[in-house]
Each structure stands twice: as C-alpha cells, then as structure tokens.
Protein backbone atom coordinates (compact mmCIF):
# COMPACT_ATOMS: atom_id res chain seq x y z
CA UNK A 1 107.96 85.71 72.32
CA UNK A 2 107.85 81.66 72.31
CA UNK A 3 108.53 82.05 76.07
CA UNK A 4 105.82 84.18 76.86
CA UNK A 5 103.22 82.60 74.91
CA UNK A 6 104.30 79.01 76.94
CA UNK A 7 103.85 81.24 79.82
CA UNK A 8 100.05 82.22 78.74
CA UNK A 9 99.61 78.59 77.81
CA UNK A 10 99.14 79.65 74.13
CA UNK A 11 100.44 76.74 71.55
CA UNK A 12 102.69 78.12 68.86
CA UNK A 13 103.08 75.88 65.44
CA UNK A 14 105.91 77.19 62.82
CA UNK A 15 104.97 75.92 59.43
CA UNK A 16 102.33 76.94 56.08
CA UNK A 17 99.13 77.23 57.02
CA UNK A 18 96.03 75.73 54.87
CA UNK A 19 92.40 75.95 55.50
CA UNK A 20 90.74 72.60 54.82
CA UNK A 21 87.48 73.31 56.12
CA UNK A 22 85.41 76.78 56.99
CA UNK A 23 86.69 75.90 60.70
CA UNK A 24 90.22 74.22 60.42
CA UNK A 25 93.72 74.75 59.50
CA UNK A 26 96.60 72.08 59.01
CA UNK A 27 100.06 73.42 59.03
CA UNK A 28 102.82 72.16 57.19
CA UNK A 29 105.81 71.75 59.45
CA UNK A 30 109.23 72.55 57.79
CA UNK A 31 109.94 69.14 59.04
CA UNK A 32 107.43 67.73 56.70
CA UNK A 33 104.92 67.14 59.97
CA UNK A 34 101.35 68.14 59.45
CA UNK A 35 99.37 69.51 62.40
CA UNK A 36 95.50 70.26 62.50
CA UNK A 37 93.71 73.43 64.47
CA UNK A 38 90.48 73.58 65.02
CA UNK A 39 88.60 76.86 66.20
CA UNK A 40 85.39 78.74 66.17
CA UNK A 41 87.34 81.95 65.32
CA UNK A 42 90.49 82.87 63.60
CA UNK A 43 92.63 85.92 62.96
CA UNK A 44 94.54 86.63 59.92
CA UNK A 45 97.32 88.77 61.19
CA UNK A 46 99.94 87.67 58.36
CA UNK A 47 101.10 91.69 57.80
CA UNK A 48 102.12 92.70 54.68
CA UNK A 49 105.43 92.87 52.50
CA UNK A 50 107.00 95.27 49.95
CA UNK A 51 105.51 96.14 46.81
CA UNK A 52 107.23 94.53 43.74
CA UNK A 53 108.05 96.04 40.45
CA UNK A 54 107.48 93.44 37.74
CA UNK A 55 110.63 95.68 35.25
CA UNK A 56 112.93 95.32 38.52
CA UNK A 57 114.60 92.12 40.10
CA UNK A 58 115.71 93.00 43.85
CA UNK A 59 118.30 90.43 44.66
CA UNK A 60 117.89 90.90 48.01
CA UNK A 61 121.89 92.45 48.37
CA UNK A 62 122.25 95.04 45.63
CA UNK A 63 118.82 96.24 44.73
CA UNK A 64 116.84 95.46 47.82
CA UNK A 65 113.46 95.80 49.53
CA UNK A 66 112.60 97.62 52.94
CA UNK A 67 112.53 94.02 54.27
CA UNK A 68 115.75 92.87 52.67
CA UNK A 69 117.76 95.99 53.88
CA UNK A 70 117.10 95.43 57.73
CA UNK A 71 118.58 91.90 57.17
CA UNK A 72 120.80 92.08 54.71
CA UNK A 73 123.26 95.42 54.71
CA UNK A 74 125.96 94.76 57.12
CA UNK A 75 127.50 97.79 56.75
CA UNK A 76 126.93 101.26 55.80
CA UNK A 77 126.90 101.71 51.60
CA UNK A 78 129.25 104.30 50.15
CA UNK A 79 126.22 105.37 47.92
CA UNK A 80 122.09 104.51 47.48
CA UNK A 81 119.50 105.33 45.56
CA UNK A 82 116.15 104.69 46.91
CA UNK A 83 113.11 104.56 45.15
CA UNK A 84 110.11 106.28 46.04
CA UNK A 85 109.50 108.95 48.51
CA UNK A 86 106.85 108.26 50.72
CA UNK A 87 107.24 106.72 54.94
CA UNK A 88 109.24 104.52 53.99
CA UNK A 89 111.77 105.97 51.80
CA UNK A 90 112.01 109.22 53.45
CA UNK A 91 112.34 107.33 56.77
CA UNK A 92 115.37 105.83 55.31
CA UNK A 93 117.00 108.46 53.99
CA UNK A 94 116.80 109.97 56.94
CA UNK A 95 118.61 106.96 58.85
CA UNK A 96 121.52 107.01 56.05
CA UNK A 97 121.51 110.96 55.63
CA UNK A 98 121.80 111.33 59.54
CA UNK A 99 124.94 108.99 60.03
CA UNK A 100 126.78 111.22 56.79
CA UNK A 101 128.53 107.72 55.27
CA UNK A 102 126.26 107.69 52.76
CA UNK A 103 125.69 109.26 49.56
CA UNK A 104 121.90 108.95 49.49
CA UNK A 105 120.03 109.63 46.29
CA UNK A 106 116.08 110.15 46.12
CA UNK A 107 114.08 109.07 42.89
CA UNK A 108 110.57 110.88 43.59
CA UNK A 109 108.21 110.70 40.66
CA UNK A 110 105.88 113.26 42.14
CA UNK A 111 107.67 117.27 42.34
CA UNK A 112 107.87 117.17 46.17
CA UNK A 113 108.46 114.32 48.98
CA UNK A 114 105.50 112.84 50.64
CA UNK A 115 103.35 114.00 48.35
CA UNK A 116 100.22 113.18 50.52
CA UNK A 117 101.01 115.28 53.01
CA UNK A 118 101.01 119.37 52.97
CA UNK A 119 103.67 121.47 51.41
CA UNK A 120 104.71 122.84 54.47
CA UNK A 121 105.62 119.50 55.92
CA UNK A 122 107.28 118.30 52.64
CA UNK A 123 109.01 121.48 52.19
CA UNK A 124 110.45 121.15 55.82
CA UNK A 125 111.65 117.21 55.07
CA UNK A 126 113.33 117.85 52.20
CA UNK A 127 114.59 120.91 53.56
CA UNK A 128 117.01 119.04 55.67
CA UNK A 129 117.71 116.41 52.60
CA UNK A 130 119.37 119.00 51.52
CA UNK A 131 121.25 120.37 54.16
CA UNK A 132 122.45 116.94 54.51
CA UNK A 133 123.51 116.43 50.91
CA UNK A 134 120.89 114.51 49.76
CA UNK A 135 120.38 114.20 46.07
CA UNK A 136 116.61 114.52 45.05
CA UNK A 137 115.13 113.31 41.52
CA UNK A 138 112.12 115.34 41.46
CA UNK A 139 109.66 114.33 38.49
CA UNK A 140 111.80 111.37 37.59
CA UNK A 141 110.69 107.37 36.72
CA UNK A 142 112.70 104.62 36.63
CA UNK A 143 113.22 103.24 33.45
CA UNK A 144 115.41 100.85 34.10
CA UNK A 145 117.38 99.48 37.69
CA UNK A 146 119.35 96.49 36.94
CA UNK A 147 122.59 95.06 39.18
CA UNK A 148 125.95 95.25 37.23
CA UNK A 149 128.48 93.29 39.06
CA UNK A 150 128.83 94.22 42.71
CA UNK A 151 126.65 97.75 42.25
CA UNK A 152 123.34 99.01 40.49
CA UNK A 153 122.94 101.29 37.55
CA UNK A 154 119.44 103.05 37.33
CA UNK A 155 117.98 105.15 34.01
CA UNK A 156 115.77 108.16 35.25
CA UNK A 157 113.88 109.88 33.02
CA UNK A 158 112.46 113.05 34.06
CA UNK A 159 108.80 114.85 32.96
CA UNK A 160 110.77 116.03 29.86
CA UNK A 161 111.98 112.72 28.70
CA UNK A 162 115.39 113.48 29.37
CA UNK A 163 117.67 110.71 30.30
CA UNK A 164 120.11 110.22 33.15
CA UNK A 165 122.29 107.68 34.52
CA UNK A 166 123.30 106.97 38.05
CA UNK A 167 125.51 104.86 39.82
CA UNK A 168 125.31 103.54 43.26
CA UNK A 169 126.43 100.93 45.21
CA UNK A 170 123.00 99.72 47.01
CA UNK A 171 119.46 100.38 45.61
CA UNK A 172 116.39 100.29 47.74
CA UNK A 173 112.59 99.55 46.59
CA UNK A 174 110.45 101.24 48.13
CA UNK A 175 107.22 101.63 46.54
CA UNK A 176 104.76 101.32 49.10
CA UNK A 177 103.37 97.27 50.66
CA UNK A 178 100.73 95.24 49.67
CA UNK A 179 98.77 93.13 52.17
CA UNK A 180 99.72 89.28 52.43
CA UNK A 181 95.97 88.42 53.56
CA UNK A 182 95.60 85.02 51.06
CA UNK A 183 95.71 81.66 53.02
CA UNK A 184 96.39 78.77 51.12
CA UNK A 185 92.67 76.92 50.48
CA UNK A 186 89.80 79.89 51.75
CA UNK A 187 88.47 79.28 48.06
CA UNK A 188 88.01 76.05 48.39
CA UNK A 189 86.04 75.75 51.49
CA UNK A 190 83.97 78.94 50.40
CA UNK A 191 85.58 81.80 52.34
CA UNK A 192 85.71 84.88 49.94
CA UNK A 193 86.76 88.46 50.32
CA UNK A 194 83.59 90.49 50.89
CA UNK A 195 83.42 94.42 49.42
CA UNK A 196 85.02 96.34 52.10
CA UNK A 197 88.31 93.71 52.41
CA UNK A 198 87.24 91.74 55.76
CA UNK A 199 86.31 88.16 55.50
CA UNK A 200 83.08 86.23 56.71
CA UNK A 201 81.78 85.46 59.59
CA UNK A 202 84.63 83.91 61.58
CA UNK A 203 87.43 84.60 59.89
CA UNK A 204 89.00 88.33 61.14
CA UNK A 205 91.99 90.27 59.43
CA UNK A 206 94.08 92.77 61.43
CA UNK A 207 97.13 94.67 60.89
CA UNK A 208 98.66 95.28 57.78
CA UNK A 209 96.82 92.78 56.09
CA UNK A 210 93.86 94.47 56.37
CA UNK A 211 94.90 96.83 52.97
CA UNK A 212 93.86 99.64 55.28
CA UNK A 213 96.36 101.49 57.63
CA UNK A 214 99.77 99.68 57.97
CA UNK A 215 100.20 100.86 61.57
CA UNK A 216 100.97 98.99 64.54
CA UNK A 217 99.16 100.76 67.11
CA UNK A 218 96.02 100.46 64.69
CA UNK A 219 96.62 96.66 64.44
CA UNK A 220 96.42 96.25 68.12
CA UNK A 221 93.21 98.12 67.86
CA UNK A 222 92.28 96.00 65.01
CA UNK A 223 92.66 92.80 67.22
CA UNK A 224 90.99 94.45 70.67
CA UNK A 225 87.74 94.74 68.11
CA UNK A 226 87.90 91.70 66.40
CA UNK A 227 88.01 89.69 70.05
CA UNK A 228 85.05 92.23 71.11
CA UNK A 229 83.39 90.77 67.77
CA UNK A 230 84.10 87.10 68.39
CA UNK A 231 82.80 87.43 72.39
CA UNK A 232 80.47 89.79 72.51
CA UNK A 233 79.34 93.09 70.25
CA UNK A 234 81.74 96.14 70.78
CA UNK A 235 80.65 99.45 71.89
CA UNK A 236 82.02 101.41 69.87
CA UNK A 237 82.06 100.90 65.74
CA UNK A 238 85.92 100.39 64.54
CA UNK A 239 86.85 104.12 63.17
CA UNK A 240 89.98 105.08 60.90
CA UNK A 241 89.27 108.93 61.87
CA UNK A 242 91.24 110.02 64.57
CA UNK A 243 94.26 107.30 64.31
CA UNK A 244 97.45 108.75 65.08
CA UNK A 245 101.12 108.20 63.33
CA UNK A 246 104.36 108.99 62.94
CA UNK A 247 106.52 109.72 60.74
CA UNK A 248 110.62 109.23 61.41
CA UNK A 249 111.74 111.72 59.50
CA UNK A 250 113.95 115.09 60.03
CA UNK A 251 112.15 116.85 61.77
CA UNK A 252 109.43 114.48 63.86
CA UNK A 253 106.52 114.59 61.90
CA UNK A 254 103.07 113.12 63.54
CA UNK A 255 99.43 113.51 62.31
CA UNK A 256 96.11 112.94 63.04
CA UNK A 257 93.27 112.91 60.99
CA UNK A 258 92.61 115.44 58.25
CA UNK A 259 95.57 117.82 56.57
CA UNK A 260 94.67 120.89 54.54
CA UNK A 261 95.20 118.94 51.19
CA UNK A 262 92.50 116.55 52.56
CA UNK A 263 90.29 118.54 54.01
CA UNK A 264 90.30 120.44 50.34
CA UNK A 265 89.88 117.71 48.26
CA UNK A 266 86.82 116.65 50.82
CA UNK A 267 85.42 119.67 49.54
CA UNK A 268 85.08 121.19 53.59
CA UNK A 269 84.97 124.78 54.58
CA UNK A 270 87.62 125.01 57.40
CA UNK A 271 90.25 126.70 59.36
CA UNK A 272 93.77 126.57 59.81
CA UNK A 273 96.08 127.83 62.52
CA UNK A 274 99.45 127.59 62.79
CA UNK A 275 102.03 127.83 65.72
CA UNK A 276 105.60 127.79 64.62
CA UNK A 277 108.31 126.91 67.28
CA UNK A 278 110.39 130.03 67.28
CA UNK A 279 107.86 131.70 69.52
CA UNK A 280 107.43 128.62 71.73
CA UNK A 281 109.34 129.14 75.38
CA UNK A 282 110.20 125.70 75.99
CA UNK A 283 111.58 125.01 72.32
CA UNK A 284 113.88 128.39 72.40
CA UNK A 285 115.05 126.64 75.85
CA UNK A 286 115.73 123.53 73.90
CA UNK A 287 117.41 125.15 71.02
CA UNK A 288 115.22 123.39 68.99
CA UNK A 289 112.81 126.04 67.05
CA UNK A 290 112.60 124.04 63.71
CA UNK A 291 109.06 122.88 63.85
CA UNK A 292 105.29 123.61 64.50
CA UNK A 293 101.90 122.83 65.12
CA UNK A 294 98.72 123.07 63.02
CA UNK A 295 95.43 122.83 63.79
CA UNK A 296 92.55 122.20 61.18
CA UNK A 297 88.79 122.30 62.28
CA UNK A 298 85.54 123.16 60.00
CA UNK A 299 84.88 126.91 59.11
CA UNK A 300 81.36 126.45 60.62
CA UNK A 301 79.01 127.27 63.55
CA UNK A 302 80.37 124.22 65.09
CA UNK A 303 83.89 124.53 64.71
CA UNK A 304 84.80 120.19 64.95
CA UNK A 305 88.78 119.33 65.11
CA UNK A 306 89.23 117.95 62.02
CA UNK A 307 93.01 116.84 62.65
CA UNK A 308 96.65 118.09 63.41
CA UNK A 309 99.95 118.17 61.84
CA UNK A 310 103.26 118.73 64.29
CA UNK A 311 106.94 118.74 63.84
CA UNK A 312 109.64 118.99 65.80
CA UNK A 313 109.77 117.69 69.50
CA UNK A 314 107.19 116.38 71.31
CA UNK A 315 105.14 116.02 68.47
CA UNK A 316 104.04 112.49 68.73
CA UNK A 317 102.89 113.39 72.25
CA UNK A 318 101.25 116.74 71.13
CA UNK A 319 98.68 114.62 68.49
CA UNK A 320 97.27 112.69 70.92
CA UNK A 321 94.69 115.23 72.63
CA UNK A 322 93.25 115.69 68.95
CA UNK A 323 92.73 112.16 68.18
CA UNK A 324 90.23 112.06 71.49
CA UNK A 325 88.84 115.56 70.27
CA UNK A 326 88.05 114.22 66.86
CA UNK A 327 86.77 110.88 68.49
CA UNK A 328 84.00 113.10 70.57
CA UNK A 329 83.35 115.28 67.87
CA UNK A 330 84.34 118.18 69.98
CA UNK A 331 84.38 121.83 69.03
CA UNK A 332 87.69 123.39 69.39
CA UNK A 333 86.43 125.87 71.80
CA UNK A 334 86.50 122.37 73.89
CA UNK A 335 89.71 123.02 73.69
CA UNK A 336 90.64 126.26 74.28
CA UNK A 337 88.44 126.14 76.97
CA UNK A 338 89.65 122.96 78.85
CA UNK A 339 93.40 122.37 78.45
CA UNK A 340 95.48 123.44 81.06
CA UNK A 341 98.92 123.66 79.44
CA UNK A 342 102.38 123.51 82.14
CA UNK A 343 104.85 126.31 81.05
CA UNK A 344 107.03 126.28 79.56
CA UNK A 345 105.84 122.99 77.31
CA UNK A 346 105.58 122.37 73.66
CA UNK A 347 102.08 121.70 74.24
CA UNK A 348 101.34 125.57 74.60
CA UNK A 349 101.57 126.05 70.93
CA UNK A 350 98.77 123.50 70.92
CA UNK A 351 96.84 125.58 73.53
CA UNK A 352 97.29 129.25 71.15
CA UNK A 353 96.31 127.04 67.74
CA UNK A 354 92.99 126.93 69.58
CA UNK A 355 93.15 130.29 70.93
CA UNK A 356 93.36 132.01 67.99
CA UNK A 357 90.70 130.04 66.09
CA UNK A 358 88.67 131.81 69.15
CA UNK A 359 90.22 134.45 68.70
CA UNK A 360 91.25 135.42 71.99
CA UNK A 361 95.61 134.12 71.36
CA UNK A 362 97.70 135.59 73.86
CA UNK A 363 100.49 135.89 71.28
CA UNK A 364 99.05 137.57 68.97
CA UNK A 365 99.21 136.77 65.28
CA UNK A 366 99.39 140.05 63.85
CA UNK A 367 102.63 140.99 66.15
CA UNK A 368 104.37 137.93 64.72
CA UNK A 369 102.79 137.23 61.22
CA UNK A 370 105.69 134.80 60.31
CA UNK A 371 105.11 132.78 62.87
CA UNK A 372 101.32 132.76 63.70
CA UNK A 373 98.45 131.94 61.08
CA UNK A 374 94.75 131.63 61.00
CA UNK A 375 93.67 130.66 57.51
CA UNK A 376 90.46 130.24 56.27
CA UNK A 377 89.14 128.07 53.37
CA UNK A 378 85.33 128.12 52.07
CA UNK A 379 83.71 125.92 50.15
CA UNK A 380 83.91 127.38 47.27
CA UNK A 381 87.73 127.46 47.51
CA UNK A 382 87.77 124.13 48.26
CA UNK A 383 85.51 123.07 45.11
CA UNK A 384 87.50 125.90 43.09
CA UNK A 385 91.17 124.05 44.04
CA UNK A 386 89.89 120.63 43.27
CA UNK A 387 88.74 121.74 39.76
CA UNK A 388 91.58 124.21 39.14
C-alpha cells in the first residue's frame, strides 16, 4: 500500500493524529517527531473495533476479540466458545466448524442464530452447526468468562436461571463493533457530532466509523460521495436501501434490502416468493441443492422490489440485479419482463421468484408446493405480528 500511494504521489505519516485547529492536524510520530497537515477537507476513515464487555477481560490469547484472533491463534484450538451469534460469530464458527479440529461452542442469548435475519435463513445456518457438531447455547448469558491458567471457564445461565459450566481452551468476543470515529482535540477547536453521526462542514466520516453499515463495499461508496461533496454536489443523495452483503456462513448467505421480519415490523403489505434449489437445473448439475432464493416486493398496485435473500451458490452474484431494482424503484414485473436468464444458471430461480409474483411461473408452485411459495402479508398482519 506505501508503494502505491508513493506511486500516486500521496504522503503517508504513521503516528496519533490531533486536530489543533478546525483545518489542521499534527501527528505524533512513534519516534517522538511531530508533523503538521493542513487541508480544506478531511476524511475520518479510522474503522471501527470490537465491542468490549466491561464483566470480561480479553487477554488478547485466551479470551480474545475478532481482531485479536486473526493475529494471535497460531494454531487451530482443541475447543472454543464464542460469544454471540451474529456475522461475526457465525462467520467464525463456520471457519473452525468447516476444518473439524475444533470443538466449537455457540453462546446465543437470543433462541435462534442471526436473529435479525428470517427463520428460514437461521434455521438453514444452524442447520449445518449441527451437522458439524457444533454446540449451540440457545437463550443463554454469560455470567461470568474469566481465563484459568492456560484455558477459559465460562458460567451460562439460561432463560430459566439454570447454571452451567464450560470449559474450553480459546474464547472469542464477539458482540458486535463500535465505531472508532473520536480524534484526539475536535472538541477543542469546535467540531461536534451533529444528530445523524456525520461531522461539520469539512470534516467527512466513511466506513465503519460512520456507526452505520460496517461494510467495505459501502465504505468505498461512502468515500466516492464524500469527494463528490468536497468538489462538487453529487447527483444522487447517499442511500442505505439497496446495499448489498454477505454473509460467510454455511450455506452463502447474501441480502439486499428488506427481509420478511423487516418488512413486518415496517408495518408493509407485501409478497413473498420463494425458489428453493432442488428444482433449479444448474444446482441439481452442481450437486448443490441446499439453498434458495426469495423475493420480497409490496402487496400493492405497484408491486416495488423491496429486497432479496439467497443461499447457496451464486448467491452474492444473484443480489445484485435487486439492489439496481430497488435503486429505480422498479416494479417486479420490470423484472419478469426484462431479464433474460442463460440455462441452465442459478439466476433462473431469480427469473420464476418474479414469475410467479405475476403469476405466469413456468414451474408451477402448486406441482411442487415444497419447493415453490408465493406468500402474502397485509397490513393488518403486519400491524397484528408486531403487536402479538
């Protein structure tokens, strides 16, 4: 990286840096040097780090963070327990599960893995936890994780206050990241956080430190806008609508904009439809028919793609047609009507998802019930499961 930004003619300084006036930074030098940069602009791209537990030390080798794991663990563990069971947990289970050296435990306060996302896709995840031999703690806090010689020893206690111990030789935090967005001396020159987390005037956050989506293809849009801002106006307002993501887990996961639990709680009349993989050509020819796609658009006279859920193969790829559908508030007739799918490809399931929200599918979902859905939520269901 120091090579190419030489290249670009880009100075690089390694040190703290300090605001000491609206429109300059010195940086400390870990030689003890002190540099000053001056600039119209600046970006605040500082990312984020792992979210601490004030009742839990991580010494950085026993009980450890997301961070500390990637440099620390030279080896694989005989035994973890990781804490938490969102991305980042479930992505590294999945790592440890998948190689079969270690005996990976799950501590999940909430009754099902990523919790924010639909039952189906949680259901599938820790689906194959299991398979693997993956222990999961459903309903269970931590009440206490402490390091006893060269291992950890962790007190669950589930909804019904009944204790448990475990052993394990590695623990891993992982209860979400906070942003690291606070530069030594913006109070004292008058630069404060305004309402919606951005700072004033000159000063632009992107990335993770933003608080808002700790993605990397968002941060790069993050930065793109935040030049447009400094140089000229942008075009087009900065959205958080149609981003896309991934999720490494077993199987693929990727998303894009809303999911039925979402879409309910918004209190949105809509429709789902759902292609499962064991009908799809090219995934039978893959021998890989553990997945499937779902659609979600409003249960209107307009019919808008709301967003898209996919696992198994190609589903980071399959996502990215909705994110532009979403983006031009297109109907999903749009889509039925305009895609032009090769065969075989994945992306056909995409293509009969919009089909039968038409309702012309050429598989057709009453021939294979199990495998083809159109659901259908009102309003009133929607207002009925938020209050239920």
């Amino acid at each position: 990286m120091e090579h190419q930004l030489d290249v670009c003619g880009i100075p690089l300084f390694h040190g703290e840096a300090r605001f000491t006036t609206p429109h300059r930074v010195d940086v400390l030098g870990h030689d003890g040097s002190v540099s000053s940069v001056n600039a119209h602009n600046f970006v605040i791209a500082t990312g984020s780090k792992p979210r601490e537990d004030p009742n839990i030390f991580t010494d950085g080798e026993v009980i450890m963070t997301s961070d500390h794991i990637q440099q620390n663990l030279s080896d694989f563990p005989e035994s973890i327990a990781i804490v938490g069971a969102g991305v980042v947990g479930c992505e590294f289970a999945t790592i440890f599960a998948n190689f079969g050296r270690t005996k990976v435990h799950i501590i999940n306060r909430s009754s099902r893995v990523l919790p924010f996302e639909d039952r189906d896709i949680s259901s599938a995840v820790e689906k194959k936890f299991l398979e693997k031999g993956v222990i999961i703690h459903h309903n269970s806090q931590v009440k206490s994780l402490q390091r006893v010689k060269d291992h950890a020893e962790l007190i669950l206690v589930d909804k019904s206050g009944k204790e448990r111990e475990i052993k394990v030789e590695r623990a891993l935090l992982s209860i979400g990241r906070v942003p690291y967005s606070a530069i030594p001396g913006m109070a004292g020159v008058g630069v404060q956080l305004n309402d919606s987390g951005a700072f004033v005037a000159h000063i632009y956050v992107v990335g993770d430190a933003t608080a808002e989506l700790a993605l990397v293809n968002m941060a790069e849009i993050e930065a793109r806008y935040a030049i447009n801002k400094m140089f000229g106006e942008p075009q087009h307002p900065l959205t958080y609508d149609n981003v896309s993501k991934i999720m490494f887990v077993d199987p693929l996961t990727a998303g894009v904009g809303l999911n039925e639990q979402e879409a309910t709680a918004a209190k949105i009349s809509h429709k789902v439809a759902l292609f499962r993989y064991d009908v799809s050509g090219r995934a039978m020819i893959m021998g890989q028919t553990n997945g499937f796609i779902k659609l979600i658009c409003t249960n209107d006279d307009q019919h808008r793609v709301l967003g898209a859920r996919a696992m198994g193969p190609h589903a980071s790829s399959l996502i990215g047609i909705i994110s532009v559908m979403i983006h031009m508030g297109k109907p999903i007739s749009a889509l039925s009507e305009s895609l032009k799918t090769a065969y075989p490809a994945i992306l056909e399931g995409l293509h009969e998802c919009a089909r039968m929200m038409d309702g012309n599918s050429i598989l057709k979902p009453e021939a294979f019930p199990k495998s083809l859905k159109v659901n259908e939520v009102s309003f009133e269901d929607a207002v009925q499961a938020q209050t239920a």
